[in-house]
PDB file of N, CA and C in Angstrom:
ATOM      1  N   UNK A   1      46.603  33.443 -10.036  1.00  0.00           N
ATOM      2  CA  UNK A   1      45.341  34.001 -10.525  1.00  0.00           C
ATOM      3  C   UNK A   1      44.280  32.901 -10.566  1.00  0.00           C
ATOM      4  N   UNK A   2      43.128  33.182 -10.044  1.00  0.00           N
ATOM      5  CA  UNK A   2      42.239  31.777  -9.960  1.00  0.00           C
ATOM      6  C   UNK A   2      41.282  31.930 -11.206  1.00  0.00           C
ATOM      7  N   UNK A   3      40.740  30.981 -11.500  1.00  0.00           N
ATOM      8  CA  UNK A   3      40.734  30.468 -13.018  1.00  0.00           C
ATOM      9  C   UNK A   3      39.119  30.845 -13.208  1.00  0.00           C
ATOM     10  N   UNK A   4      38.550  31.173 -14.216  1.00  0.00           N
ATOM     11  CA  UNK A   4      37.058  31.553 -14.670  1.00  0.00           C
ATOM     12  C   UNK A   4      36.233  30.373 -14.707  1.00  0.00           C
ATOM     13  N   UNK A   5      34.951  30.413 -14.332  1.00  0.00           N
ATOM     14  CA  UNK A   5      34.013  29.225 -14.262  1.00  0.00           C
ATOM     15  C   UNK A   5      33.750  29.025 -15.871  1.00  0.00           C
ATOM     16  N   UNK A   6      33.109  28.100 -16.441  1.00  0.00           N
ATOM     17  CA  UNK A   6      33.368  27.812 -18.111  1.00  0.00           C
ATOM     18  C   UNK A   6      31.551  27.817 -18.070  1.00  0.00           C
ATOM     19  N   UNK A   7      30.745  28.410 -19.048  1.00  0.00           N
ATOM     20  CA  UNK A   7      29.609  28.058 -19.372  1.00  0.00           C
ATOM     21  C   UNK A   7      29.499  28.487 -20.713  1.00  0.00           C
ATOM     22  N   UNK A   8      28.677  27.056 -21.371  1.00  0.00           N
ATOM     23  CA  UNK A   8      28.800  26.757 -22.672  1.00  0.00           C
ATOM     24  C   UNK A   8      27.013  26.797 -23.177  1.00  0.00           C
ATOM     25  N   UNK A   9      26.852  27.790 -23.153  1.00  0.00           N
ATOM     26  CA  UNK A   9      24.986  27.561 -23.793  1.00  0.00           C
ATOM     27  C   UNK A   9      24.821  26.106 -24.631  1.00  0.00           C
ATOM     28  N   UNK A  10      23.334  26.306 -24.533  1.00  0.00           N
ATOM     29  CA  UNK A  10      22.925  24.704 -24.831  1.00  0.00           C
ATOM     30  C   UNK A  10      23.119  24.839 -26.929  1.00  0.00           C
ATOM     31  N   UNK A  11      23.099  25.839 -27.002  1.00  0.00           N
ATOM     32  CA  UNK A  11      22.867  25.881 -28.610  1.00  0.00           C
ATOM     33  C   UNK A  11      24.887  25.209 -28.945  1.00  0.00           C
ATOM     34  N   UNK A  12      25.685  25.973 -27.792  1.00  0.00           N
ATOM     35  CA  UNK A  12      27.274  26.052 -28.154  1.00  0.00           C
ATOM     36  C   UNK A  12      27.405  24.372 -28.442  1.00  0.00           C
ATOM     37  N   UNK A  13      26.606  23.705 -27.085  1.00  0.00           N
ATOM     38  CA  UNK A  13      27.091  22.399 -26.721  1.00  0.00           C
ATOM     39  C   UNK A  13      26.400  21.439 -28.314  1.00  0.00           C
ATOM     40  N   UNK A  14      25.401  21.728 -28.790  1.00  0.00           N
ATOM     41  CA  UNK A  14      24.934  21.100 -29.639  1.00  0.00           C
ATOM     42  C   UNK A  14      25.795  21.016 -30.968  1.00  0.00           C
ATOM     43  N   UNK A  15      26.245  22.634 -31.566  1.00  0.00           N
ATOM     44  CA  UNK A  15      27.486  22.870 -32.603  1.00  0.00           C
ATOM     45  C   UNK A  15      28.131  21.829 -32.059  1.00  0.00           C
ATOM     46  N   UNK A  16      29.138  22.047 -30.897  1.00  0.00           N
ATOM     47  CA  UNK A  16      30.304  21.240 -31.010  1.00  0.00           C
ATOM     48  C   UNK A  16      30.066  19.287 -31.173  1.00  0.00           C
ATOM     49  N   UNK A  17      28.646  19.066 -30.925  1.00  0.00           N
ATOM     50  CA  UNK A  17      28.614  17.945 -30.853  1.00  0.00           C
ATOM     51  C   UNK A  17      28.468  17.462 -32.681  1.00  0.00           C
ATOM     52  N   UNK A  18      28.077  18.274 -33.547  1.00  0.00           N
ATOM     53  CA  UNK A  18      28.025  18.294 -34.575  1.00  0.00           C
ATOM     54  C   UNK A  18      29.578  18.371 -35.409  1.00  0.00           C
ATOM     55  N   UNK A  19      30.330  18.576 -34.371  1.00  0.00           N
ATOM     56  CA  UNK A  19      31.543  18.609 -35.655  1.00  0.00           C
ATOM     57  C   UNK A  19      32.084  17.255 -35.994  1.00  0.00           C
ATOM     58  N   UNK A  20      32.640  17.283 -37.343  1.00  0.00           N
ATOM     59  CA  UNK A  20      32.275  15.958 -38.081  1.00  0.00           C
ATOM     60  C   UNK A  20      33.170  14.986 -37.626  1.00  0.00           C
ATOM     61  N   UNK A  21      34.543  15.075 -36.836  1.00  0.00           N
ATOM     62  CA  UNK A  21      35.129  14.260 -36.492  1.00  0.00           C
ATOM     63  C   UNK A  21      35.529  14.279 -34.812  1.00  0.00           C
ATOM     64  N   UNK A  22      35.549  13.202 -34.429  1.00  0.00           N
ATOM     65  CA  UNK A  22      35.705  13.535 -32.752  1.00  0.00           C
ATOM     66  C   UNK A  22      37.259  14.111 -32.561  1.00  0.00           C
ATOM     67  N   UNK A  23      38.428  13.949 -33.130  1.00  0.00           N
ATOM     68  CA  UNK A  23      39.499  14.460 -33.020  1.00  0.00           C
ATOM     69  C   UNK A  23      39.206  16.216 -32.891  1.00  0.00           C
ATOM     70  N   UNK A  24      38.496  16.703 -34.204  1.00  0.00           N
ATOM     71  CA  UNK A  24      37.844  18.054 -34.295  1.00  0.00           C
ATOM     72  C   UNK A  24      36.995  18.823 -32.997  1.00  0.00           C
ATOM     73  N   UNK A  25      36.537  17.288 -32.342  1.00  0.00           N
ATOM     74  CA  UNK A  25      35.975  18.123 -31.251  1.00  0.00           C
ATOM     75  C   UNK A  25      36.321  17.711 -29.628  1.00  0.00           C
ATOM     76  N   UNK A  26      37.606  16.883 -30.005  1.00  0.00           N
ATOM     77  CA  UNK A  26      38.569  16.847 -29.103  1.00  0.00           C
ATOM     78  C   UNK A  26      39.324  18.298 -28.702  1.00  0.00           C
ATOM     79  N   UNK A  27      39.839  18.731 -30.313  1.00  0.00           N
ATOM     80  CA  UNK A  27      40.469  20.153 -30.050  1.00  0.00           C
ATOM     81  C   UNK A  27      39.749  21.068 -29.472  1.00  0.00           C
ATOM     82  N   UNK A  28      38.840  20.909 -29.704  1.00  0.00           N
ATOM     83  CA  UNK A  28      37.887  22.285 -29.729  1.00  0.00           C
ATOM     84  C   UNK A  28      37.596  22.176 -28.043  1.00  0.00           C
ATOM     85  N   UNK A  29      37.088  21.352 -27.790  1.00  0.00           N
ATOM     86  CA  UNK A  29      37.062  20.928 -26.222  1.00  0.00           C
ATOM     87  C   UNK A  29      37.965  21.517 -25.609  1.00  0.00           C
ATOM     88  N   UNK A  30      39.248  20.997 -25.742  1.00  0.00           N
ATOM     89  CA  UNK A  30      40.795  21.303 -25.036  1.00  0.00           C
ATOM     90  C   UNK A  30      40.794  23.337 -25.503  1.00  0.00           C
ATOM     91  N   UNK A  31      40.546  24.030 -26.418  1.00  0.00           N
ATOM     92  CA  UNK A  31      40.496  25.321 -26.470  1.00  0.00           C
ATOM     93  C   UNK A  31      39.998  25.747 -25.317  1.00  0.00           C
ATOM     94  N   UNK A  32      38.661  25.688 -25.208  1.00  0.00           N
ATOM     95  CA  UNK A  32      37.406  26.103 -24.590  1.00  0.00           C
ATOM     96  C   UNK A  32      37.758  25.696 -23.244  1.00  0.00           C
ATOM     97  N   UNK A  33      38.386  24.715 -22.789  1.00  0.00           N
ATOM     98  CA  UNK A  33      38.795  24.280 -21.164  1.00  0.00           C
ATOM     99  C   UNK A  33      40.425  25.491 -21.338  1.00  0.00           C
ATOM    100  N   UNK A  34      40.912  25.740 -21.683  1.00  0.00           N
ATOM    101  CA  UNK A  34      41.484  26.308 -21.556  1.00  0.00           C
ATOM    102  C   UNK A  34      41.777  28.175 -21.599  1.00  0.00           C
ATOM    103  N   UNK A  35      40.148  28.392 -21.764  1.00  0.00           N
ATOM    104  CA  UNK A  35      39.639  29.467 -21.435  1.00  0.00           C
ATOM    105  C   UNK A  35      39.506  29.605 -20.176  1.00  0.00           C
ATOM    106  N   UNK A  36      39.470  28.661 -19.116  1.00  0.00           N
ATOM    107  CA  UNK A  36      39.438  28.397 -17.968  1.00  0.00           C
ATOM    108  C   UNK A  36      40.329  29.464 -17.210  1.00  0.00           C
ATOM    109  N   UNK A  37      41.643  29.244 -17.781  1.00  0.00           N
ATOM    110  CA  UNK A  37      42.748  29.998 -16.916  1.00  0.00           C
ATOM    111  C   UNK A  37      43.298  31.278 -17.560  1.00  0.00           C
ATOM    112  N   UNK A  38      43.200  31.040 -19.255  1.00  0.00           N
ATOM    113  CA  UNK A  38      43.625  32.359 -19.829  1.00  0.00           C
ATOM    114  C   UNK A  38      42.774  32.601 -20.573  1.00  0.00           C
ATOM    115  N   UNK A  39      41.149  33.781 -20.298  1.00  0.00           N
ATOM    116  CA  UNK A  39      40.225  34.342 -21.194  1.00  0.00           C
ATOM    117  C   UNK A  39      40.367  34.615 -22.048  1.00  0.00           C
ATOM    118  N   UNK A  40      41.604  35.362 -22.171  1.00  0.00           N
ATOM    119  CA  UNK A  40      42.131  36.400 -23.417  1.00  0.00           C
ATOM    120  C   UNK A  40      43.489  36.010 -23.545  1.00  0.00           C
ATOM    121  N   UNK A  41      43.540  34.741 -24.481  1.00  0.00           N
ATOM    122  CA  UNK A  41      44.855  33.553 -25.228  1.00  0.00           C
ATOM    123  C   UNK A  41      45.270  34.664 -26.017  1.00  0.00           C
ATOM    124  N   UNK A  42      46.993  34.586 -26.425  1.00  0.00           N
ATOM    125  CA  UNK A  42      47.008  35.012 -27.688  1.00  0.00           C
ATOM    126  C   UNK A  42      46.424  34.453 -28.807  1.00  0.00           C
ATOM    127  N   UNK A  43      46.154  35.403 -29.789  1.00  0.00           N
ATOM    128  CA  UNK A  43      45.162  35.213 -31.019  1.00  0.00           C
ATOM    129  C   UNK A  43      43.749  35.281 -30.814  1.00  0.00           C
ATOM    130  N   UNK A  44      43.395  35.395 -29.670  1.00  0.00           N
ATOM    131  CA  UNK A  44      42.160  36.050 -29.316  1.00  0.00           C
ATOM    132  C   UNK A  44      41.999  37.008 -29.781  1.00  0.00           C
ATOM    133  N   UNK A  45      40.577  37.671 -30.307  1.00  0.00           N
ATOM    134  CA  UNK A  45      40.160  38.707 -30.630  1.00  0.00           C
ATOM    135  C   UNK A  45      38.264  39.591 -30.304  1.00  0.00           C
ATOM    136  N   UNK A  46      38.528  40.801 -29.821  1.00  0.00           N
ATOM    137  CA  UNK A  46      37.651  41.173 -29.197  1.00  0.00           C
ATOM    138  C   UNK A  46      36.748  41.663 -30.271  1.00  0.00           C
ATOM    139  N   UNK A  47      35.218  41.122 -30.672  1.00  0.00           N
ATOM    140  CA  UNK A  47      34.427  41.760 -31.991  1.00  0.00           C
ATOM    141  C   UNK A  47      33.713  42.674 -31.364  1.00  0.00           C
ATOM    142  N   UNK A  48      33.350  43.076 -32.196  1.00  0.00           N
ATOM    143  CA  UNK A  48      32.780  44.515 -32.587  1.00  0.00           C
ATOM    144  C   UNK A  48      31.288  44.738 -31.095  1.00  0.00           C
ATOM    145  N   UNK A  49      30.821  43.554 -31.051  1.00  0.00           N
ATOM    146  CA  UNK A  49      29.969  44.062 -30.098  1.00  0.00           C
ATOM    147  C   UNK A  49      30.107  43.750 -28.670  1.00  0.00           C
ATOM    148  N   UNK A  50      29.483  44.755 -27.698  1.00  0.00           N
ATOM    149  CA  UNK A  50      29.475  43.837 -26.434  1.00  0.00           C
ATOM    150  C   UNK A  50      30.862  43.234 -25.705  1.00  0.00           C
ATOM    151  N   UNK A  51      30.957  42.609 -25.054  1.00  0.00           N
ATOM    152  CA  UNK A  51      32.141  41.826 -24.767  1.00  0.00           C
ATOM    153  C   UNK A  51      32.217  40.519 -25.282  1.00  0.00           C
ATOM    154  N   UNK A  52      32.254  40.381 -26.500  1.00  0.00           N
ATOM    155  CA  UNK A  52      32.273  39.007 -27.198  1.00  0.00           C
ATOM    156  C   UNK A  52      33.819  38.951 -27.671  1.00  0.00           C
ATOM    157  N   UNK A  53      34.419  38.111 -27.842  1.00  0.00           N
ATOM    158  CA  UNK A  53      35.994  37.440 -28.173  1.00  0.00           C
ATOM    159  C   UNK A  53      35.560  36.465 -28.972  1.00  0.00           C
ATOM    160  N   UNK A  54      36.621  36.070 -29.630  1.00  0.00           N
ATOM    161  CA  UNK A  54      36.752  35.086 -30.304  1.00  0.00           C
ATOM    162  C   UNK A  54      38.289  34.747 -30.184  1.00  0.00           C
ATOM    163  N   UNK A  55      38.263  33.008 -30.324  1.00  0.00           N
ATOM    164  CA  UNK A  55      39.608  32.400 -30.628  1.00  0.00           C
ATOM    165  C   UNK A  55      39.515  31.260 -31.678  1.00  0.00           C
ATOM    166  N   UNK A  56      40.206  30.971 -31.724  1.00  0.00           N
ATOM    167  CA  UNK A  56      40.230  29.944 -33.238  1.00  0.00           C
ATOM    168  C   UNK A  56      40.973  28.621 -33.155  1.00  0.00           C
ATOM    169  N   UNK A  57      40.530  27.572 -33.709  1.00  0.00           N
ATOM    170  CA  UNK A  57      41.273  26.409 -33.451  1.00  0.00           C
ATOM    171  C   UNK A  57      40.741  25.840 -34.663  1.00  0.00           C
ATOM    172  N   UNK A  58      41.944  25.683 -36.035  1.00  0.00           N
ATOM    173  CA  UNK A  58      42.216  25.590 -36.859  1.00  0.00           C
ATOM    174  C   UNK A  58      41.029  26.128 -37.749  1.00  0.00           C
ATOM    175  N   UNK A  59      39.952  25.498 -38.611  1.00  0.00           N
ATOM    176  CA  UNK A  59      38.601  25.896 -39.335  1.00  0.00           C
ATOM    177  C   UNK A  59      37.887  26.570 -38.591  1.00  0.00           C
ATOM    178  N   UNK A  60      38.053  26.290 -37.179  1.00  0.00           N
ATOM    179  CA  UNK A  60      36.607  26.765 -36.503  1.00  0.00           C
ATOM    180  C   UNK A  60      36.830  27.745 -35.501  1.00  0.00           C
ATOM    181  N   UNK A  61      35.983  28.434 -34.892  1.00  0.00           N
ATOM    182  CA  UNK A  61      35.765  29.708 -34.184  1.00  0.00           C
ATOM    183  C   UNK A  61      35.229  29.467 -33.049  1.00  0.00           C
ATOM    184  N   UNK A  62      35.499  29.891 -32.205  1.00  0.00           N
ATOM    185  CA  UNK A  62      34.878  29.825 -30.896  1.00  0.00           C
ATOM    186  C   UNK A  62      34.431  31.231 -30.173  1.00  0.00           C
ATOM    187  N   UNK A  63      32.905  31.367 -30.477  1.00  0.00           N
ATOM    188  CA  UNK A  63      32.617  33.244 -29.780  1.00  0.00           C
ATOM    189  C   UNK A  63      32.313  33.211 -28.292  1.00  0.00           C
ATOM    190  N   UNK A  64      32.444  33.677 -27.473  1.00  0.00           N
ATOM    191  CA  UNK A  64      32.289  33.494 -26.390  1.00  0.00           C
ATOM    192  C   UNK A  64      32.513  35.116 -25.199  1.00  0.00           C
ATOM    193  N   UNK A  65      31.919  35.678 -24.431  1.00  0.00           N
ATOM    194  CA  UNK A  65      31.309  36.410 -23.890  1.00  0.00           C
ATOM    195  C   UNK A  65      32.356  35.826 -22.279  1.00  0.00           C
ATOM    196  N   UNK A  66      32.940  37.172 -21.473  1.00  0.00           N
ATOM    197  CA  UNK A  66      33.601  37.306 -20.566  1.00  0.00           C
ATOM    198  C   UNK A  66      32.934  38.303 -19.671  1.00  0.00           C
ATOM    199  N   UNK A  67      32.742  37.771 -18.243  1.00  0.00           N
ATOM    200  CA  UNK A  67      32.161  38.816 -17.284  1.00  0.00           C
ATOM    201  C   UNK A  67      33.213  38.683 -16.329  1.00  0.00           C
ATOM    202  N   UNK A  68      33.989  39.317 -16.449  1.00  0.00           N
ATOM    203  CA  UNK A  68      35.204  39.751 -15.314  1.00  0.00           C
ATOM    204  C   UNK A  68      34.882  39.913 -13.825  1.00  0.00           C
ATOM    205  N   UNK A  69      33.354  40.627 -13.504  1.00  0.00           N
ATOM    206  CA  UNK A  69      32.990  40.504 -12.150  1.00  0.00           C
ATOM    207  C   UNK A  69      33.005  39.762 -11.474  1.00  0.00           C
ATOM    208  N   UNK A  70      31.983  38.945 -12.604  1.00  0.00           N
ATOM    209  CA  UNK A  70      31.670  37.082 -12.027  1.00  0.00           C
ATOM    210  C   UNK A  70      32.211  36.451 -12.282  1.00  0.00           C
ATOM    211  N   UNK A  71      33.558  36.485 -12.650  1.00  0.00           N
ATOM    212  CA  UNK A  71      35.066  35.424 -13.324  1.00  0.00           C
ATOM    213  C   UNK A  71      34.270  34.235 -14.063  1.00  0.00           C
ATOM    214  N   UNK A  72      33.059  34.573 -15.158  1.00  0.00           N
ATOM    215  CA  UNK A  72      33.152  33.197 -16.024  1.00  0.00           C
ATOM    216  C   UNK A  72      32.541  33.523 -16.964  1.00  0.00           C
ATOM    217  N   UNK A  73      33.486  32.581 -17.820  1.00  0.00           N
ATOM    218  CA  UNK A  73      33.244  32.865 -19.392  1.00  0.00           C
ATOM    219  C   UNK A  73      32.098  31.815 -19.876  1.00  0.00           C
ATOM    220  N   UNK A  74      31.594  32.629 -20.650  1.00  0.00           N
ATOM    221  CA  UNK A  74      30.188  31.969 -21.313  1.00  0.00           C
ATOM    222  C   UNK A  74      30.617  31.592 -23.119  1.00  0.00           C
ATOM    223  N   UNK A  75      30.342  30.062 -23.346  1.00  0.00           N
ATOM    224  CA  UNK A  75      30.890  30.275 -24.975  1.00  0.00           C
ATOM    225  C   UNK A  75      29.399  29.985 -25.211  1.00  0.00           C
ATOM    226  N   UNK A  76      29.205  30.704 -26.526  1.00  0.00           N
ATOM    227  CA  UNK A  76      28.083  32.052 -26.895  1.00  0.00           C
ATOM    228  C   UNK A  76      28.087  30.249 -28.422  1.00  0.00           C
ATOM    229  N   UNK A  77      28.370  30.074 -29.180  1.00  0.00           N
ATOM    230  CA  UNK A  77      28.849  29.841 -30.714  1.00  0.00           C
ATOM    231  C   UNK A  77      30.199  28.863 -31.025  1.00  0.00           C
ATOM    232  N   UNK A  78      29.588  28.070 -31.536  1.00  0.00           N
ATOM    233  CA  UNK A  78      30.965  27.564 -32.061  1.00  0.00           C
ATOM    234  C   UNK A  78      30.679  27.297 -33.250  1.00  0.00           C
ATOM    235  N   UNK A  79      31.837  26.771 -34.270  1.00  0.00           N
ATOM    236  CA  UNK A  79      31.595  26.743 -35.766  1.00  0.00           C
ATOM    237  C   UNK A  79      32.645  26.746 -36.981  1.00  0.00           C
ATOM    238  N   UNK A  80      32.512  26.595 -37.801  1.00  0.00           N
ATOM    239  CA  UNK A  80      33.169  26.448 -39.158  1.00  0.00           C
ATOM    240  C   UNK A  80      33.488  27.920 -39.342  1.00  0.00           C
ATOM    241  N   UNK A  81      34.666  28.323 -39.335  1.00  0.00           N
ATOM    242  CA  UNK A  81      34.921  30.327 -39.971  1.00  0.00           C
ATOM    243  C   UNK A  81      34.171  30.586 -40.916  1.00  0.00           C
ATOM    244  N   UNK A  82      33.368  29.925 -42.083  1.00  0.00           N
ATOM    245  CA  UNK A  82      32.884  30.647 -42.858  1.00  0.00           C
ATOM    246  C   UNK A  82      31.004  30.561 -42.873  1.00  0.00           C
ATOM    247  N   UNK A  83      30.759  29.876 -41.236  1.00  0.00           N
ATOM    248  CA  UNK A  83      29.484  29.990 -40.980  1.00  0.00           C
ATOM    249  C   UNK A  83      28.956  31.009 -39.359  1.00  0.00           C
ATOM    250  N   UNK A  84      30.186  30.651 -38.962  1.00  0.00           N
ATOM    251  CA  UNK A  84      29.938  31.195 -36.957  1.00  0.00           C
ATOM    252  C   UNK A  84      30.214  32.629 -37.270  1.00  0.00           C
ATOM    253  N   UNK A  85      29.763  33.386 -37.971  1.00  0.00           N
ATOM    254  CA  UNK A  85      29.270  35.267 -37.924  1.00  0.00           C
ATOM    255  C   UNK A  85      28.140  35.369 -38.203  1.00  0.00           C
ATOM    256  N   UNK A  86      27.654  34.544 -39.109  1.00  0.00           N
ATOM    257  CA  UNK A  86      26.215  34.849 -39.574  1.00  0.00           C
ATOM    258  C   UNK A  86      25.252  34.605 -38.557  1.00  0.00           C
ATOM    259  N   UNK A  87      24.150  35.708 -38.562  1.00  0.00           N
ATOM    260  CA  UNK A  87      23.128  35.130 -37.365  1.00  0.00           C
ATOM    261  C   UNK A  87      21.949  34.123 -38.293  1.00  0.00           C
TER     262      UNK A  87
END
């Protein structure tokens, strides 16, 4: 199965550069590249609007938007679980 192109909006890339420790955004990195080959990981979950998913890597959330036509995933949000829902 050939693997989804990765695009990370400029707002996503800024969150992740904000997380407080580089180990934290080591993981988070390694998630998000690994959307690459499997869109829909277990523990993924599809929200309420649109084609938005979410997956999780430990505190934080990763929302991110799948176009199956054009095989690439767009991450939309990243964040702390008790801040990345709120608009």
């Amino acid at each position: 199965m050939a693997s989804y192109r990765l695009e990370i909006k400029r707002s996503g890339a800024r969150e992740i550069e904000t997380l407080p420790t580089k180990k934290e955004r080591r993981l988070v990195v390694d998630r998000i590249t690994g959307l690459a080959d499997e869109t829909r990981p277990p523990g993924s979950e599809k929200l309420a609007d649109d084609e938005r998913y979410r997956v999780r890597q430990g505190p934080y959330r990763i929302v991110y938007e799948i176009d199956d036509a054009a095989r690439v995933a767009s991450i939309i949000k990243v964040g702390h679980r008790r801040d990345v829902y709120r608009t």
